[in-house]
Protein backbone atom coordinates (compact mmCIF):
# COMPACT_ATOMS: atom_id res chain seq x y z
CA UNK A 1 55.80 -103.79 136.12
CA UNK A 2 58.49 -103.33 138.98
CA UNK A 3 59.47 -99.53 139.39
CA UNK A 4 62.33 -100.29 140.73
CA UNK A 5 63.02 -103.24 137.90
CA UNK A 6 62.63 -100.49 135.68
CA UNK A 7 65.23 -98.23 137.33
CA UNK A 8 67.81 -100.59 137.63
CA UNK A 9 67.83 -101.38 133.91
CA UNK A 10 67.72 -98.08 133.31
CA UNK A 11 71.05 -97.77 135.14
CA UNK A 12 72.57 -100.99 133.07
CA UNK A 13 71.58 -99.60 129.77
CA UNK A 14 72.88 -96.26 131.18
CA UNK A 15 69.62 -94.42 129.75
CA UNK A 16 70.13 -90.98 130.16
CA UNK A 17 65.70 -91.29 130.40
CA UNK A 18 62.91 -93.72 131.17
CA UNK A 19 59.43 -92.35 130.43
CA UNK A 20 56.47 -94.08 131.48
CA UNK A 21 53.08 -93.32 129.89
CA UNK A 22 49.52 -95.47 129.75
CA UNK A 23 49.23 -97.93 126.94
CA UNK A 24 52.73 -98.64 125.94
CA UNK A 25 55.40 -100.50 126.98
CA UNK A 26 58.58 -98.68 129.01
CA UNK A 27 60.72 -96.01 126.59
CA UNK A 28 64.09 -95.21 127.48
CA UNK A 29 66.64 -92.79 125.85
CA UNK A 30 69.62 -94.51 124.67
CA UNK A 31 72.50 -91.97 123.08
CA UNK A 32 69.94 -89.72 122.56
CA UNK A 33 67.38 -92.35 120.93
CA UNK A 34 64.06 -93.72 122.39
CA UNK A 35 63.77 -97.45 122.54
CA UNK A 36 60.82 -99.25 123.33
CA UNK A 37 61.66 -102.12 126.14
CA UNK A 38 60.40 -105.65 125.15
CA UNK A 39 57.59 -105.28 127.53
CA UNK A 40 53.92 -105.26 127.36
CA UNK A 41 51.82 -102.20 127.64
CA UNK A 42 51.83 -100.73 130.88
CA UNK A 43 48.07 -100.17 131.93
CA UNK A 44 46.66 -97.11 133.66
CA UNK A 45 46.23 -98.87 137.10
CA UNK A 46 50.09 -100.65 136.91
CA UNK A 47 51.90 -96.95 136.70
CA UNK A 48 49.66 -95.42 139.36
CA UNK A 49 50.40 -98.12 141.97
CA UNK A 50 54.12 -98.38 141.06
CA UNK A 51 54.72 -94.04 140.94
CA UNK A 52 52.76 -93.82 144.18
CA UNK A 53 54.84 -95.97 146.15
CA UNK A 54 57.44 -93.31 145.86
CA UNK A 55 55.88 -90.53 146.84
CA UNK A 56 55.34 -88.71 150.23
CA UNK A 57 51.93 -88.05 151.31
CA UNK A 58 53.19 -83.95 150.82
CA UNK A 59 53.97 -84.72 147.10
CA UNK A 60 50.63 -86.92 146.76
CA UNK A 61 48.81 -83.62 147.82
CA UNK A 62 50.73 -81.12 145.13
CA UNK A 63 49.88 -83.80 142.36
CA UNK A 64 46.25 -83.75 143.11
CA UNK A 65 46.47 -79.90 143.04
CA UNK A 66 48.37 -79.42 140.56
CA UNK A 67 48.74 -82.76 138.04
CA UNK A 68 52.26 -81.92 137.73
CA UNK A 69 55.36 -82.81 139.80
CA UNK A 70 59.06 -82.16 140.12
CA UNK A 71 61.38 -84.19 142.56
CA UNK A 72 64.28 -86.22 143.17
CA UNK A 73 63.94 -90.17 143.84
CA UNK A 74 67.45 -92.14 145.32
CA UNK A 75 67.17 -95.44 145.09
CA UNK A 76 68.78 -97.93 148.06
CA UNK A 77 72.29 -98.17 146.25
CA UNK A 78 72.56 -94.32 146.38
CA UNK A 79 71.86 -93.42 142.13
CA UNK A 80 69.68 -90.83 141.61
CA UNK A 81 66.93 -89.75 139.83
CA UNK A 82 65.28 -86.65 138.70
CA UNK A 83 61.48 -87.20 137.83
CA UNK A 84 58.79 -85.36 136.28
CA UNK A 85 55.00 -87.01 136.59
CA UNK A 86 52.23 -85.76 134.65
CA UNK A 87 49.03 -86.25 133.24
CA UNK A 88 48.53 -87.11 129.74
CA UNK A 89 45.03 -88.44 128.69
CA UNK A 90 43.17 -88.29 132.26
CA UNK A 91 46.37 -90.77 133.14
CA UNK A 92 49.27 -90.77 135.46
CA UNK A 93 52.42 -90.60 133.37
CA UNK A 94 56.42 -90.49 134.42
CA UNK A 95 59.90 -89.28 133.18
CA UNK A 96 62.94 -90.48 135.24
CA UNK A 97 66.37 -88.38 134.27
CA UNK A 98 69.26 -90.45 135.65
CA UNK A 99 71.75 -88.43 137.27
CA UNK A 100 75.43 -89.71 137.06
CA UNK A 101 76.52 -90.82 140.77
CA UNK A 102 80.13 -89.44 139.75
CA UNK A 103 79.88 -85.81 139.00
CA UNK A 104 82.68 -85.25 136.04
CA UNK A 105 85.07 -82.87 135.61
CA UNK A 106 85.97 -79.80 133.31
CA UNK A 107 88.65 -81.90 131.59
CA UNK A 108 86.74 -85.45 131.66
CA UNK A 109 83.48 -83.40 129.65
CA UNK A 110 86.49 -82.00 127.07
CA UNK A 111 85.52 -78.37 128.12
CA UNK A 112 88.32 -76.04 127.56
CA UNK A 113 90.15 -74.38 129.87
CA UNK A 114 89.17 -70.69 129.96
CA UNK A 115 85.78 -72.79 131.72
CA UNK A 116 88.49 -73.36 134.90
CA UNK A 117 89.08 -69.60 134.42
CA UNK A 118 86.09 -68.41 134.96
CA UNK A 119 84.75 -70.26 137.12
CA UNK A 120 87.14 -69.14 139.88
CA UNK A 121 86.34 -65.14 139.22
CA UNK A 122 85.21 -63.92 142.09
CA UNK A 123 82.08 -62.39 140.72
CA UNK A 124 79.56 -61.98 137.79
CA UNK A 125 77.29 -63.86 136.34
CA UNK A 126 77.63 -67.48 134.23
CA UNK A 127 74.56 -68.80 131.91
CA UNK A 128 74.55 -71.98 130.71
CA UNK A 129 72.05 -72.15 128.01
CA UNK A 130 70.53 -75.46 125.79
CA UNK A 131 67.70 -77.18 124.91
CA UNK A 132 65.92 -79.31 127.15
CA UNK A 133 68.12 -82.73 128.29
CA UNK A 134 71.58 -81.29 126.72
CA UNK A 135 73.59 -81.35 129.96
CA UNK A 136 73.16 -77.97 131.99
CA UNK A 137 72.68 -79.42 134.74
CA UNK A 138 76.27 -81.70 134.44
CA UNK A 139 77.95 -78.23 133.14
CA UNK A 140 76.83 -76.66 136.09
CA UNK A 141 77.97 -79.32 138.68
CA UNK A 142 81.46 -79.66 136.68
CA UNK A 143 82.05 -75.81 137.08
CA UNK A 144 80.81 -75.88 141.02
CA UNK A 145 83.00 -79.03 141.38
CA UNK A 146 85.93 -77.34 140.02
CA UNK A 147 85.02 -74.28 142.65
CA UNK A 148 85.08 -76.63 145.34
CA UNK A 149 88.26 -78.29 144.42
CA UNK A 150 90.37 -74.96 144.56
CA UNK A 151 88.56 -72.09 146.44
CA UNK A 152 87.76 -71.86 150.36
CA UNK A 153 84.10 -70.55 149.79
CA UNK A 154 80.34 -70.87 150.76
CA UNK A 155 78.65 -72.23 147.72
CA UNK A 156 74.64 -71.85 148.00
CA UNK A 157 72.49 -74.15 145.46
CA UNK A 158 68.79 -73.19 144.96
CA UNK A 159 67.39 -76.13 142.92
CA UNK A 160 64.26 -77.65 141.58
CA UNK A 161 64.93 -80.69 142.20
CA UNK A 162 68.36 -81.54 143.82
CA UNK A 163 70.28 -83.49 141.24
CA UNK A 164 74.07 -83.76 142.07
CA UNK A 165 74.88 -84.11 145.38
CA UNK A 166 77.89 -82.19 146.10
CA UNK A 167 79.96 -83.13 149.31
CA UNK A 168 82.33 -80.32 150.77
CA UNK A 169 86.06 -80.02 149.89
CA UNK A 170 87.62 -76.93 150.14
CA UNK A 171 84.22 -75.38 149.25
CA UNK A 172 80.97 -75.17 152.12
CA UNK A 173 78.05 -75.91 149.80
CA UNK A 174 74.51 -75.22 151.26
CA UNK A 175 72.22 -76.80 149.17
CA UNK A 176 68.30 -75.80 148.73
CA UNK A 177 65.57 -77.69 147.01
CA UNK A 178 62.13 -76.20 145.93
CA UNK A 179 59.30 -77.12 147.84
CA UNK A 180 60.94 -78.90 150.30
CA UNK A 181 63.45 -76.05 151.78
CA UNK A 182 62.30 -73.28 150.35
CA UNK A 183 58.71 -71.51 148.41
CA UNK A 184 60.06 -70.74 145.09
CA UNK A 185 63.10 -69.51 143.22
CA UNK A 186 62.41 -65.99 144.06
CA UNK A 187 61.71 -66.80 147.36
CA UNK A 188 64.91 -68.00 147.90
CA UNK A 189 67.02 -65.40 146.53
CA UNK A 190 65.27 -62.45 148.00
CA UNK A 191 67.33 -64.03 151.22
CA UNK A 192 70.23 -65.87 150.04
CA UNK A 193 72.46 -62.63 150.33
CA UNK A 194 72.19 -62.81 154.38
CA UNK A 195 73.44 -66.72 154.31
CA UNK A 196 77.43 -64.96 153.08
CA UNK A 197 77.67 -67.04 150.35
CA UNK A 198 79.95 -66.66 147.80
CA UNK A 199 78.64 -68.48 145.06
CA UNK A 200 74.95 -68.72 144.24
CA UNK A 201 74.21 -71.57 142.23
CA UNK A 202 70.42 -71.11 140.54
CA UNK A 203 68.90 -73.76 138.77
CA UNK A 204 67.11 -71.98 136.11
CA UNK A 205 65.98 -68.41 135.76
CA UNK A 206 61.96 -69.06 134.79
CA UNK A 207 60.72 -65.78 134.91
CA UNK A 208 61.27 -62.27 135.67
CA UNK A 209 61.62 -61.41 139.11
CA UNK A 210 64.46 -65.15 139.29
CA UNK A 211 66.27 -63.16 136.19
CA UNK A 212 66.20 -59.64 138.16
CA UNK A 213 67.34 -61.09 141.77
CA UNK A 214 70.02 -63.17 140.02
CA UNK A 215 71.65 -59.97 137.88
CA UNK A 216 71.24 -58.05 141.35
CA UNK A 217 73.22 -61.17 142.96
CA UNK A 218 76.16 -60.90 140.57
CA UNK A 219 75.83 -57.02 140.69
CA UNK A 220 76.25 -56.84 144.82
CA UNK A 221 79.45 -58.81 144.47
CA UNK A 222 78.77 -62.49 143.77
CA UNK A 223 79.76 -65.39 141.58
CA UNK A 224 76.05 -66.44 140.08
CA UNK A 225 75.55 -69.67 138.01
CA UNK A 226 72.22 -70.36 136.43
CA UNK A 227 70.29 -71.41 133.40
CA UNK A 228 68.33 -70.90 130.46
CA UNK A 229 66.61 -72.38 127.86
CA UNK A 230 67.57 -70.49 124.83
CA UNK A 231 69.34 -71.99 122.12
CA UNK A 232 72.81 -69.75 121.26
CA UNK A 233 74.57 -67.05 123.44
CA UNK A 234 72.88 -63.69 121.37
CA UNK A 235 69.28 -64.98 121.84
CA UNK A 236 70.28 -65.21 125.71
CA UNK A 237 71.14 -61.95 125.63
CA UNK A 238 68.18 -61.64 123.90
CA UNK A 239 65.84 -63.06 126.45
CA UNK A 240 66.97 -61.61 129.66
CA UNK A 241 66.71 -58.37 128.20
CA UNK A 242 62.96 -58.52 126.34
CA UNK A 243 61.60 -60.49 129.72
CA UNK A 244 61.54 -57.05 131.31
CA UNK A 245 59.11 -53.93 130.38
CA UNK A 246 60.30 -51.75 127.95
CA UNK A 247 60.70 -49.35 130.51
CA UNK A 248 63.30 -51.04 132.51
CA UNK A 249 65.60 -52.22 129.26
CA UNK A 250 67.52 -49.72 129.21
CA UNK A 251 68.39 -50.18 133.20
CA UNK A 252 68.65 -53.90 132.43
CA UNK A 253 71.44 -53.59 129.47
CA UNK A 254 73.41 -52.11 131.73
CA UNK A 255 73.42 -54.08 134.88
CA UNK A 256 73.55 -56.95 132.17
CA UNK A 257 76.74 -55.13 130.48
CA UNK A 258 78.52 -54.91 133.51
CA UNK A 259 77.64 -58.10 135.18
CA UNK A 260 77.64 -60.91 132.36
CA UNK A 261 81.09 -63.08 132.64
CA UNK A 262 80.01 -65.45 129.76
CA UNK A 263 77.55 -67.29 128.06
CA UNK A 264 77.46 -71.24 127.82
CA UNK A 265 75.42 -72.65 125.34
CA UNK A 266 75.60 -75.98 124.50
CA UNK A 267 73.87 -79.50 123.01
CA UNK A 268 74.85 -82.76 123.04
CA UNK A 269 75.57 -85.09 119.88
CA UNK A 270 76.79 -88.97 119.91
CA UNK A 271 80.44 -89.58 120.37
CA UNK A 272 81.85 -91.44 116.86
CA UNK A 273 83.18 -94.17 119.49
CA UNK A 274 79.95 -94.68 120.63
CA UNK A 275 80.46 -94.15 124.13
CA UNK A 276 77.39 -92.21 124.68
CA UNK A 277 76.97 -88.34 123.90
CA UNK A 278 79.22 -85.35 124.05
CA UNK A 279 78.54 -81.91 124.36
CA UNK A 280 79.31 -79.43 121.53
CA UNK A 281 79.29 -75.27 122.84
CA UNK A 282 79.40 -71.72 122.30
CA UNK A 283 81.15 -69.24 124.34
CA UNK A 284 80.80 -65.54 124.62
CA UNK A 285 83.08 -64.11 126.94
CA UNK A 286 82.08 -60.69 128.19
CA UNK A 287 84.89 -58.33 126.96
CA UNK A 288 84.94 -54.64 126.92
CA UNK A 289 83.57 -54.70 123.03
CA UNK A 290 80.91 -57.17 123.93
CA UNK A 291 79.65 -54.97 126.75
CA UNK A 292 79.74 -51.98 124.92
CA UNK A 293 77.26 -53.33 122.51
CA UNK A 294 75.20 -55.24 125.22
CA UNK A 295 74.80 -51.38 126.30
CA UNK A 296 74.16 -49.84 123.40
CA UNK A 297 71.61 -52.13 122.53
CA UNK A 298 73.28 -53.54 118.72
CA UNK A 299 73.44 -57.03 120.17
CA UNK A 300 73.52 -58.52 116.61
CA UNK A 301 76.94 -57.01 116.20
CA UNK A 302 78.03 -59.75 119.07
CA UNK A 303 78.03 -62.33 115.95
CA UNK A 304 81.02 -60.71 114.41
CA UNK A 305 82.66 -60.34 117.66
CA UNK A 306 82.53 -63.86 118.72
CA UNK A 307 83.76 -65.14 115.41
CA UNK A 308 86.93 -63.56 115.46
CA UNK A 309 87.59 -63.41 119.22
CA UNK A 310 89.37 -66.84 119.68
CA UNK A 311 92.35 -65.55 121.37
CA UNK A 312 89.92 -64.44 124.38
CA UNK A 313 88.48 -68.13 124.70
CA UNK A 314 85.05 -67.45 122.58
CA UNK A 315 84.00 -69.75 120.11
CA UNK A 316 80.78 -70.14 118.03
CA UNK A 317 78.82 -73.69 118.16
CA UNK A 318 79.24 -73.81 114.37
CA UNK A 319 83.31 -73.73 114.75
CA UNK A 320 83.06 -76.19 117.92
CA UNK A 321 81.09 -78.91 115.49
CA UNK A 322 83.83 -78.24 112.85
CA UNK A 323 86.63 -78.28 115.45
CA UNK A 324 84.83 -81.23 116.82
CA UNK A 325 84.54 -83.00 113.65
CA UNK A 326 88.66 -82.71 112.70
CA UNK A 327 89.13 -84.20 115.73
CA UNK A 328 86.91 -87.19 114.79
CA UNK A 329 84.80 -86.88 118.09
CA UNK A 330 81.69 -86.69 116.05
CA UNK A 331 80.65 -87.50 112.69
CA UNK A 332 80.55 -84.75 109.75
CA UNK A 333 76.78 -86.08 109.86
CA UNK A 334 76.21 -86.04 113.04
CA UNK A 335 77.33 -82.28 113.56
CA UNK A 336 75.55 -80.78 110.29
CA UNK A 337 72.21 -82.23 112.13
CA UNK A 338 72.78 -80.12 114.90
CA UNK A 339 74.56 -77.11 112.92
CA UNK A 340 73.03 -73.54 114.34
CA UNK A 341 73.60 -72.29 110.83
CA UNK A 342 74.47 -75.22 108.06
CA UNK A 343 76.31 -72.81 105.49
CA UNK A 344 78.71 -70.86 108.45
CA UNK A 345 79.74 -74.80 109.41
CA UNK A 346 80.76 -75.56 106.27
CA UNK A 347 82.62 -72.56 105.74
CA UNK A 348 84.19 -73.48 109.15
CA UNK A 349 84.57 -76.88 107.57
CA UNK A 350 86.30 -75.63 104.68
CA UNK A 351 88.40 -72.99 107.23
CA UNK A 352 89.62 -75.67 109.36
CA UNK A 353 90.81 -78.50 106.24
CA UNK A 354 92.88 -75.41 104.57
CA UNK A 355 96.66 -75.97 105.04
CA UNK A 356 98.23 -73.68 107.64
């Protein structure tokens, strides 16, 4: 086995993964499916000598310490890779996330256009929420891109790893990766406010003190764009509120209630063309009635809110499949799979075929 082999067929079968474990033969992620390569078992000693070579003596260290890495491989035609190694089974083991060399646009991922809106607000705070591998990281770079296209601005990126590369057009963009130029998330944004930027960019909020600093970023006059890993926009709310002591909630809903622009949450599903995956979404859009209940603490009234608050640019994930569906993006199949709540899409099913 030939790493690099194995990259470079990753990038002709445009697999959106490669994972490389002890025992069996290369996997990649195809449209969202693992197939097995037509390759022998890879042995214990093969991935060890192969991952090693791309390593710095630095990231050799943190393995050893720590059996878990994060970082970003480029190869020598300039695509790039996000990778993950771990140990599974007292053995080295790798996953390789290929990152498009193109980053695309609002309009090339079919995003709608209240997305342009609001990423061009001067402040608040954006989270773009999903389960692991459904595109945050693309969403994110479409919405900076956009920023960068129309706004004279400092854009700073805190990132673990560096995935898109972002060159400057209108836009300065500082970008920071853990463990290489900075400590930690937190780390970061306890001084990020004394390098004027504009927008603050943060990878994911992974605990506490990330989720505090970034509300307190928004909240001193920025434009902050992160992550989570939750899977609509009320559990979000959810989450960033229940991560702090009880204590503090109160203090938090309200920073939160005036600070929150909108929610993104999103997964991907295969296109019916079969030109690889496309990503279905929710948006909550932070209007006066959706603050007042982030304050008074009856999130689960947001529900009723976003389904009847189209006008404003909100949209549940079950009306985006249906929507998605009429337009014969994706299969009726294909979207009930990934349906949030299977009943409300068939009632938006049965909404949407009703003649007008």
């Amino acid at each position: 086995m030939k790493i690099h082999e194995l990259l470079k067929a990753q990038q002709q079968y445009n697999a959106s993964d490669l994972i490389l474990k002890a025992n069996s033969p290369p996997i990649m992620r195809i449209n969202g499916d693992l197939k097995l390569l037509d390759l022998p078992p890879l042995t214990k000693v093969d991935i060890e000598t192969e991952l090693v070579k791309l390593l710095t003596k630095n990231q050799i260290e943190e393995y050893k310490k720590t059996f878990e890495l994060d970082f970003s491989y480029e190869m020598s035609d300039g695509v790039r890779y996000r990778v993950n190694l771990f140990k599974q089974k007292t053995s080295l083991g790798g996953v390789f996330r290929l990152i498009p060399s193109k980053i695309p646009t609002i309009d090339e991922l079919l995003f709608p256009k209240i997305f342009k809106e609001i990423t061009l607000r001067p402040r608040g705070l954006i989270v773009v929420t999903g389960p692991s591998g459904c595109g945050k990281s693309t969403t994110q770079a479409a919405l900076l891109n956009h920023r960068n296209d129309n706004d004279t601005c400092h854009i700073v990126t805190v990132e673990d790893p560096i995935e898109f590369i972002h060159t400057n057009k209108k836009a300065l963009i500082t970008q920071r990766e853990i463990g290489r130029d900075t400590n930690s998330f937190a780390d970061a944004l306890k001084f990020v406010l004394r390098q004027d930027p504009d927008i603050i960019l943060i990878g994911e909020m992974r605990d506490l003190e990330t989720i505090s600093l970034a509300i307190t970023a928004a909240e001193t006059g920025h434009l902050v764009i992160t992550t989570l890993h939750t899977a609509d926009t009320i559990s979000t709310i959810h989450r960033i509120i229940d991560v702090f002591p009880s204590h503090q909630q109160n203090q938090i809903r309200m920073q939160l209630s005036l600070n929150l622009l909108c929610i993104i949450s999103q997964d991907l599903l295969k296109r019916t063309d079969g030109n690889g995956r496309i990503a279905a979404y929710e948006i909550l859009i932070a209007i006066p009635p959706v603050r007042n209940l982030i304050r008074e603490a009856k999130i689960h009234q947001i529900s009723s809110i976003l389904q009847t608050s189209q006008q404003s640019g909100m949209i549940s994930f079950d009306a985006c499949l249906a929507d998605m569906v009429k337009r014969k993006i994706i299969i009726k199949e294909e979207a009930e799979s990934k349906a949030l709540n299977p009943d409300t899409f068939h009632k938006e099913m049965e909404q949407i075929s009703k003649p007008r």
